[in-house]
Protein backbone atom coordinates (compact mmCIF):
# COMPACT_ATOMS: atom_id res chain seq x y z
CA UNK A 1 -73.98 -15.78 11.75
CA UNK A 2 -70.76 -16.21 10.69
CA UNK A 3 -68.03 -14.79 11.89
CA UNK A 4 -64.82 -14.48 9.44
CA UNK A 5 -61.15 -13.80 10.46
CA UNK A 6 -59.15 -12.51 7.82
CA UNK A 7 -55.33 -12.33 7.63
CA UNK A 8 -54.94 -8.75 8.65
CA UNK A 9 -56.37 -9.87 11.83
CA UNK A 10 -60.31 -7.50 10.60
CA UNK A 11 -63.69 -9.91 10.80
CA UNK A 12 -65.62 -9.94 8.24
CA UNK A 13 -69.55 -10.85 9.04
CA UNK A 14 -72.08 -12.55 7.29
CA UNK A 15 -75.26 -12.86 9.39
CA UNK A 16 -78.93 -11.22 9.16
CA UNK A 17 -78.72 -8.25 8.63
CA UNK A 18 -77.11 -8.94 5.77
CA UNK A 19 -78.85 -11.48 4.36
CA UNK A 20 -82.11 -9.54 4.66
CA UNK A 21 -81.19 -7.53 1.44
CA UNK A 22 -80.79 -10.86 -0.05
CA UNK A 23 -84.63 -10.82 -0.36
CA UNK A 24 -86.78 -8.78 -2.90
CA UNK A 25 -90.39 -7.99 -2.60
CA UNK A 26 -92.41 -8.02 -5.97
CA UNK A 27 -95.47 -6.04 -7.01
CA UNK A 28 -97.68 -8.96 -5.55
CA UNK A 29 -96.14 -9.31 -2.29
CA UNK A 30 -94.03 -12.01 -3.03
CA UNK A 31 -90.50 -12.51 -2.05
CA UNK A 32 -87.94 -14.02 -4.23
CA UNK A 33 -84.24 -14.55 -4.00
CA UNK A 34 -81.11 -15.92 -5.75
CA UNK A 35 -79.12 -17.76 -3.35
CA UNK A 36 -75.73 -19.08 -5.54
CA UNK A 37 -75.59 -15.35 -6.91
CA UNK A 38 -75.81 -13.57 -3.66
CA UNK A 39 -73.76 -16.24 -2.07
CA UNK A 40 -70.99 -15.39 -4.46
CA UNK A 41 -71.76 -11.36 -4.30
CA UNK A 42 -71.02 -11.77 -0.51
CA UNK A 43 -67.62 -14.11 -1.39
CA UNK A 44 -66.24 -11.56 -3.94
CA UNK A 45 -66.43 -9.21 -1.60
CA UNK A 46 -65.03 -11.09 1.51
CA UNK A 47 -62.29 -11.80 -0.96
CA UNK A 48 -61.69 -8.14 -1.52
CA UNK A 49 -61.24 -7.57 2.11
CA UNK A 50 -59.01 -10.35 2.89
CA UNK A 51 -56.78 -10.61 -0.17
CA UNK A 52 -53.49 -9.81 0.84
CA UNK A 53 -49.94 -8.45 -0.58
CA UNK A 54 -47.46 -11.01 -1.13
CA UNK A 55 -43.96 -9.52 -1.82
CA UNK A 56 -41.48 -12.64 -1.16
CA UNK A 57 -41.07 -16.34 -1.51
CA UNK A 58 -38.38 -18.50 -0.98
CA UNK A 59 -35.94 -20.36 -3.93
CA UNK A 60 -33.75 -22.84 -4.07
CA UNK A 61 -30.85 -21.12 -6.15
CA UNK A 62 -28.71 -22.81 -8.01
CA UNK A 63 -25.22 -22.88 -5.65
CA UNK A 64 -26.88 -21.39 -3.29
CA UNK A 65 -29.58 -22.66 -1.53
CA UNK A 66 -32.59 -21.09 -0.32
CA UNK A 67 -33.27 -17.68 -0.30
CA UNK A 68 -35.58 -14.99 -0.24
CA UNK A 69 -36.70 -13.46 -3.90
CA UNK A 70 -39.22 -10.79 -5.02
CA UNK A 71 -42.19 -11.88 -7.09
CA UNK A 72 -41.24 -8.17 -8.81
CA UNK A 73 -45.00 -7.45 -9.52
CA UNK A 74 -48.13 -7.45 -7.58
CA UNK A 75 -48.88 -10.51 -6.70
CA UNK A 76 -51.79 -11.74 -3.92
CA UNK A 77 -52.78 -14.43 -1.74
CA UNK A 78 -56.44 -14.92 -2.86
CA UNK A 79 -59.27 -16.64 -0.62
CA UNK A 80 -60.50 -19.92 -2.26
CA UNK A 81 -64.24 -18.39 -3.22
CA UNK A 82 -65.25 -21.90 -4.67
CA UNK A 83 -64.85 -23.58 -0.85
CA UNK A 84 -66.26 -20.56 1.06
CA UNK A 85 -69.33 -20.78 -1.42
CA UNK A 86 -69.76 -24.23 -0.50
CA UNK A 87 -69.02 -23.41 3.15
CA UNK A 88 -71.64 -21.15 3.47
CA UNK A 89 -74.53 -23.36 1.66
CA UNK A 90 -73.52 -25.89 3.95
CA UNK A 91 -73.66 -23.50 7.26
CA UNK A 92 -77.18 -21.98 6.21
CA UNK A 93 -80.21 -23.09 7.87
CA UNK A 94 -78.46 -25.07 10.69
CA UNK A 95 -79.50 -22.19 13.50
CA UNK A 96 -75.66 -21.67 14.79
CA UNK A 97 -72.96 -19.22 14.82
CA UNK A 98 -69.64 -19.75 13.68
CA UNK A 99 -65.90 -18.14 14.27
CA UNK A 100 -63.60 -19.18 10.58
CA UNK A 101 -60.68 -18.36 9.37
CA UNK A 102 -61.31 -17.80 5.49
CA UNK A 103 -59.58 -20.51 3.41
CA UNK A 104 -57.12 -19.21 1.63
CA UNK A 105 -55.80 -20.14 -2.01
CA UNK A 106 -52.31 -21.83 -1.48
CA UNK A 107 -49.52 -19.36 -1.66
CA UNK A 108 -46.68 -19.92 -4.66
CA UNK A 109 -43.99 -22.54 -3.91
CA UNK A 110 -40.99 -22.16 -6.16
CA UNK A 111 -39.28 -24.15 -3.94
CA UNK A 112 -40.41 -27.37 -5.76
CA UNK A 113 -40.43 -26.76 -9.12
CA UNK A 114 -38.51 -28.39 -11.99
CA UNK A 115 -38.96 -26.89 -14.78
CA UNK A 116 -37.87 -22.92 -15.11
CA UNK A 117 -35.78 -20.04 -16.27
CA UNK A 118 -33.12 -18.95 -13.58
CA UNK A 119 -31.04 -16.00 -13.73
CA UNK A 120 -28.83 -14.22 -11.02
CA UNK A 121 -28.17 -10.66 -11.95
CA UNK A 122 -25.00 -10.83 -9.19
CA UNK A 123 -23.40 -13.37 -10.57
CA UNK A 124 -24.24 -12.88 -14.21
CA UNK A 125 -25.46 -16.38 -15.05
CA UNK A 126 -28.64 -18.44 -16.79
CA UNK A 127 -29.58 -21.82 -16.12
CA UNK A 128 -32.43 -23.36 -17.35
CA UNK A 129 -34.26 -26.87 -16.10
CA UNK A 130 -36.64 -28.99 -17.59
CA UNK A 131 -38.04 -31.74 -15.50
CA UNK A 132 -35.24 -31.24 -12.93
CA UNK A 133 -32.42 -31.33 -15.45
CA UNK A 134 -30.39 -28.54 -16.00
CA UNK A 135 -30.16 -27.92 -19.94
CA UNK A 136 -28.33 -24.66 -20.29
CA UNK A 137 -25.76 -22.70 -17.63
CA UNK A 138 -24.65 -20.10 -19.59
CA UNK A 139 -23.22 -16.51 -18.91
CA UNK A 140 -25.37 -13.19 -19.73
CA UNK A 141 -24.69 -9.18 -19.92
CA UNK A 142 -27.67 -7.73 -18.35
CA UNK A 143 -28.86 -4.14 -17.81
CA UNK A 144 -26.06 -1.61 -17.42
CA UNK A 145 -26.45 -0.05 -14.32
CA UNK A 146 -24.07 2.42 -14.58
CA UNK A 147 -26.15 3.45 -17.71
CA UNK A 148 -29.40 3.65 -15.32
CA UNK A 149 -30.82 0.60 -17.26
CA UNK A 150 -30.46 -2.02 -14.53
CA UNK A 151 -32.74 -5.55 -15.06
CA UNK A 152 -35.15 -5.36 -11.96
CA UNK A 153 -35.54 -9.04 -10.11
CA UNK A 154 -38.75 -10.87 -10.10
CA UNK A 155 -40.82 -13.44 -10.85
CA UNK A 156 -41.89 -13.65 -14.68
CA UNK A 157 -43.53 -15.29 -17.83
CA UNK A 158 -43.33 -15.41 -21.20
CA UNK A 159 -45.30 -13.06 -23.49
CA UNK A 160 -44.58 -14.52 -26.51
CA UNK A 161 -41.32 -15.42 -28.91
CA UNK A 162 -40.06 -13.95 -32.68
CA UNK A 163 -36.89 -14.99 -34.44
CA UNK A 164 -35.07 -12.40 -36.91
CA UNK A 165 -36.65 -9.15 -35.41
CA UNK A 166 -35.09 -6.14 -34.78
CA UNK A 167 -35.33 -4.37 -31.54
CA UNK A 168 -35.59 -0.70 -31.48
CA UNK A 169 -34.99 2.37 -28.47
CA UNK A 170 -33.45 4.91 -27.17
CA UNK A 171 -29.90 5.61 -25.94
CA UNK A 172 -29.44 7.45 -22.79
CA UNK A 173 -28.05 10.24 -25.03
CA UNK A 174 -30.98 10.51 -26.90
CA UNK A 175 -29.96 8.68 -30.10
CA UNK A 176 -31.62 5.59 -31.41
CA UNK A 177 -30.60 2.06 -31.94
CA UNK A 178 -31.94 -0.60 -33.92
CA UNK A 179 -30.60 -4.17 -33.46
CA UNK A 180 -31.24 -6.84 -35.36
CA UNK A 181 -31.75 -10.22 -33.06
CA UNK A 182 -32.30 -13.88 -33.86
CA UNK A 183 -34.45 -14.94 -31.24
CA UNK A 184 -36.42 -12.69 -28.96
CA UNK A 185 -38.11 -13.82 -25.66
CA UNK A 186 -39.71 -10.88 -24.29
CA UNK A 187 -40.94 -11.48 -20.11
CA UNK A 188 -41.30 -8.16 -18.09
CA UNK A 189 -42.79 -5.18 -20.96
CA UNK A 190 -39.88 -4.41 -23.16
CA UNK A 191 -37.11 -6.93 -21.61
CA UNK A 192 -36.44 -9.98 -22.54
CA UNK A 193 -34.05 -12.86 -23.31
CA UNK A 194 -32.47 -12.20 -26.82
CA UNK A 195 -29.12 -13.43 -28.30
CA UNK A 196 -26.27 -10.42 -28.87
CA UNK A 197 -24.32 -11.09 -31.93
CA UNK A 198 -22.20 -7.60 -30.89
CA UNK A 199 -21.17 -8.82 -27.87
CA UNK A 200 -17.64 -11.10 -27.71
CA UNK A 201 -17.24 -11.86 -24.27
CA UNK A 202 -20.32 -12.33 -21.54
CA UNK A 203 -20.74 -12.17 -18.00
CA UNK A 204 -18.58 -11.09 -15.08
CA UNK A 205 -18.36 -6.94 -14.70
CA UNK A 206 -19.69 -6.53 -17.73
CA UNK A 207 -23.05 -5.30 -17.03
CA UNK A 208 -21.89 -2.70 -14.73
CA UNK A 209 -20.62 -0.16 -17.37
CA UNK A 210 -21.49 -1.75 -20.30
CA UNK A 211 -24.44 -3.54 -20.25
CA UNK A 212 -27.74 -3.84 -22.29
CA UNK A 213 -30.68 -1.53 -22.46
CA UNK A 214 -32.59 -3.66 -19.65
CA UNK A 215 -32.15 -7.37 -21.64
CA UNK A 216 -30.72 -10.50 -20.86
CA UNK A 217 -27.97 -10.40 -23.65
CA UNK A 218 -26.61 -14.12 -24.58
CA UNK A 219 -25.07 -16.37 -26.70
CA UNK A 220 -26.07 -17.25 -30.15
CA UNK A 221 -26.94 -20.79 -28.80
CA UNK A 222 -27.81 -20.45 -25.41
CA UNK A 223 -30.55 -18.01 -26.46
CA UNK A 224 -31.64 -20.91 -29.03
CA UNK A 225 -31.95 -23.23 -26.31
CA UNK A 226 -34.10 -21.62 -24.21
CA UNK A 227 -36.23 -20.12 -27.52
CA UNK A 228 -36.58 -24.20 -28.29
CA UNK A 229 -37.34 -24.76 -24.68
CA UNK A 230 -39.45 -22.16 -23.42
CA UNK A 231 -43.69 -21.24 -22.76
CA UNK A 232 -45.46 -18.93 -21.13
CA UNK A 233 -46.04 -21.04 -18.47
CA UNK A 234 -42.78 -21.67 -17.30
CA UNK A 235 -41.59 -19.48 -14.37
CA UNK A 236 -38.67 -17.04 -14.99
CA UNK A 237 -36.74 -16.01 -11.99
CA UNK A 238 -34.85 -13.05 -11.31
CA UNK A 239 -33.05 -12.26 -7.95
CA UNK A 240 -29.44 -10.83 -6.89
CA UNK A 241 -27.81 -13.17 -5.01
């Protein structure tokens, strides 16, 4: 028997009972099983049940220090199936009982990391690091939030990267825009990091009347740098300060 405590506090149990329906009879009496595939049944499903919500982590900002951020999306803490398998193949046959706490996949640190996309929506400001060194600190116009079209915080990635498209909605009056944009860096549906040749001046108030659609407006080269720079599995980081 074992007995497993999840994070919610709920047990989970794996003993005989269970394990009885591991077992099939065949048409000549015979019983067979599949131990690595019921083994892994029962894992998937004690994952299920103890996977849990994670909604915040902890950053170190740049000029700020650490604080709390929003992954933005749904993001879990996930038990490590691969050691409970082995766990459990160990466990059978010895005759005992056992009290665990599942072993849990380590949770996201983004307080060590070196090599990302930064942006604080307060203070209206990119920075991007490569192997610890900060290669761009730049100024932005994000979503205008007067407008209703405010960039929401979060942890993101890359989906992929175009030069000389044009990028194409809706105004909040109902009329459409088309605009044409060198490089486009799309990270959270239809938002993204793109350079605003209409724009003269960035950052500050700006984004409070008269900011973008949702975007991360920026400079002709600052959005080249981080087009140059960029993959989809660097981390891109969102938060209010």
């Amino acid at each position: 028997t074992i007995n497993y405590t999840l994070h919610n506090g709920e047990t989970y149990t794996l003993n005989a009972d269970k394990m009885k329906d591991w077992f099939k009879q065949d048409d000549d009496g015979y019983y067979t099983y599949d131990l690595d595939s019921k083994i892994s049944e029962f894992v998937e499903e004690l994952n299920k049940k103890g996977k849990y919500l994670l909604t915040s982590t902890d950053f170190n900002a740049t000029g700020k220090g650490k604080i709390s951020i929003s992954f933005g999306r749904k993001t879990y803490a996930q038990i490590n199936q691969d050691k409970e398998i082995e766990r459990i193949k160990e466990m059978l046959g010895t005759q005992k009982s056992y009290d665990l706490e599942a072993i849990y996949n380590p949770l996201p640190d983004y307080t060590n990391i070196d090599t990302y996309v930064e942006l604080d929506l307060t203070r209206q400001r990119v920075w991007m690091y490569v192997n610890g060194n900060c290669i761009l600190d730049t100024p932005c116009v994000t979503g205008n939030v007067a407008g209703g079209y405010s960039t929401p915080p979060g942890i993101f990635h890359l989906t992929y990267k175009d030069t000389t498209t044009y990028l194409e909605g809706y105004n909040s009056d109902g009329s459409k825009y088309k605009s044409f944009v060198n490089f486009w860096m799309p990270f959270n549906g239809g938002i993204g990091f793109h350079d605003a040749s209409w724009r003269s001046s960035f950052g500050g108030r700006i984004y409070m009347t008269n900011g973008s659609h949702g975007c991360v407006n920026l400079p002709y080269a600052a959005a080249q740098t981080i087009y140059n720079n960029i993959n989809t599995s660097m981390p891109i980081i969102l938060y209010a300060s």
